[in-house]
Protein backbone atom coordinates (compact mmCIF):
# COMPACT_ATOMS: atom_id res chain seq x y z
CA UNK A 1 116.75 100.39 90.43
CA UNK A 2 113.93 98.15 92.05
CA UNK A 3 116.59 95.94 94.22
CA UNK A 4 118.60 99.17 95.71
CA UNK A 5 115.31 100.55 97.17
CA UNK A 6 114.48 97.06 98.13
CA UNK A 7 117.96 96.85 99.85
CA UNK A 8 117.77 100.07 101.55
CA UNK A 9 114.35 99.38 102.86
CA UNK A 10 115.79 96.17 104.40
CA UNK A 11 118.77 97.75 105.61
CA UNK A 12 116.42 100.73 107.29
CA UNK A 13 114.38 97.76 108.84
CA UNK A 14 116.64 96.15 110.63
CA UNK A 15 118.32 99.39 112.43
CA UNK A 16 114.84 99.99 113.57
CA UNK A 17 114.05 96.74 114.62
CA UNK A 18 117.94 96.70 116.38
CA UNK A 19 117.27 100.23 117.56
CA UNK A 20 114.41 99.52 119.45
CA UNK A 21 115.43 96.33 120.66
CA UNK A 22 118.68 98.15 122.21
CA UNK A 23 116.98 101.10 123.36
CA UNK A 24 114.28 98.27 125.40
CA UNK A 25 117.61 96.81 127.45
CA UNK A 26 119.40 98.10 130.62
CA UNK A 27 122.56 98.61 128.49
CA UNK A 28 124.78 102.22 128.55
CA UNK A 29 123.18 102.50 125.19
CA UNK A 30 119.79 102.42 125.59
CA UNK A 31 119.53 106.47 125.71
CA UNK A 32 121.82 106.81 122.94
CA UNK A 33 119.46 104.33 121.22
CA UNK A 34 116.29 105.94 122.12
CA UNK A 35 117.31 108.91 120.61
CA UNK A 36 118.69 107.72 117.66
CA UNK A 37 115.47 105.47 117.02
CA UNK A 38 112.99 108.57 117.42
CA UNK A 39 115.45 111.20 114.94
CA UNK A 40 114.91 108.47 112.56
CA UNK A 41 111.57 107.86 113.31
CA UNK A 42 110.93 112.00 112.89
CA UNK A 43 113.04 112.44 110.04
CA UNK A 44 110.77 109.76 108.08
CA UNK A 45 107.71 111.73 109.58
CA UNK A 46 109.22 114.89 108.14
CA UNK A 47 109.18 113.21 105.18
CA UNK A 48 105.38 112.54 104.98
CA UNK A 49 104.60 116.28 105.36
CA UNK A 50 106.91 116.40 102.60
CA UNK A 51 105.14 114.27 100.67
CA UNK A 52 101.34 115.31 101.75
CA UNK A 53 102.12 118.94 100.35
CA UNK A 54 103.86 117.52 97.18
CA UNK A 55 100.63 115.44 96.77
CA UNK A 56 98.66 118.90 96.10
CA UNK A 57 99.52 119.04 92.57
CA UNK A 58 97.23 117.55 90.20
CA UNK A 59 97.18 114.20 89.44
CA UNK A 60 94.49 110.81 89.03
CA UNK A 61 95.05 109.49 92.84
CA UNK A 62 96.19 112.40 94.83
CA UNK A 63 93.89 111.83 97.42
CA UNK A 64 95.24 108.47 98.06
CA UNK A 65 98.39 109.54 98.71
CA UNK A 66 97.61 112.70 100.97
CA UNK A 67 95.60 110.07 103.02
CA UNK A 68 99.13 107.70 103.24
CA UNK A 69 101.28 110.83 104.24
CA UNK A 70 98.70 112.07 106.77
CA UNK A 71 98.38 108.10 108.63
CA UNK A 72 102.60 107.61 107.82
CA UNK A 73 103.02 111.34 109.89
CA UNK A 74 100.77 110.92 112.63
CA UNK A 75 101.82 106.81 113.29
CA UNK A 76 105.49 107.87 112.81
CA UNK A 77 105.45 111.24 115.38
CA UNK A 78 103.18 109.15 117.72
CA UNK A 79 106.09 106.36 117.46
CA UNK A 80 109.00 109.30 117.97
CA UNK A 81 107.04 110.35 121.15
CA UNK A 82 106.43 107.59 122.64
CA UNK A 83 109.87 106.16 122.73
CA UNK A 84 111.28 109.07 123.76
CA UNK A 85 108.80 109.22 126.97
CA UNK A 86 110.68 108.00 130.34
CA UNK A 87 108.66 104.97 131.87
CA UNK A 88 109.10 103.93 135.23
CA UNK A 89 111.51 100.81 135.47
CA UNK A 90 109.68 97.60 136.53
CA UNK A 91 111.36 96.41 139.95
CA UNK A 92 112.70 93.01 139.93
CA UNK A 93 113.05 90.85 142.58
């Protein structure tokens, strides 16, 4: 069970990584990528709130993990935001 959530961690790695890296070019994709990259990116953010209100029942490190789901949200909506904000094109010469 180990090496299929090792797999699909990979897997989700590298379509970030290749996301971001299209969505960075002057390709016809890069706005299809942008978007793409910050639904994933606020899906997995969606995902922490999930998991901070989960993390209210009682158990021996709850704390721990309502202060990983509160970091994972706010790094992972900052991340959805901020590659979804236009930025001025640099002008080459």
């Amino acid at each position: 069970m180990a090496i299929i959530l090792l797999i699909f961690i990979g897997i989700l790695i590298t379509l970030l990584v290749s996301l971001s890296i299209v969505s960075r070019s002057d390709s016809a994709a890069a706005p299809f990528a942008k978007v793409l990259l910050s639904l994933i990116l606020g899906l997995m953010a969606l995902f922490c709130i999930y998991g901070f209100l989960a993390s209210f029942e009682p158990g021996e490190d709850a704390l721990a993990f309502k202060i990983g789901y509160g970091i994972g949200f706010f790094v992972l909506s900052s991340l959805a935001v901020w590659t979804l904000v236009a930025r001025k094109s640099s002008s080459r010469n």
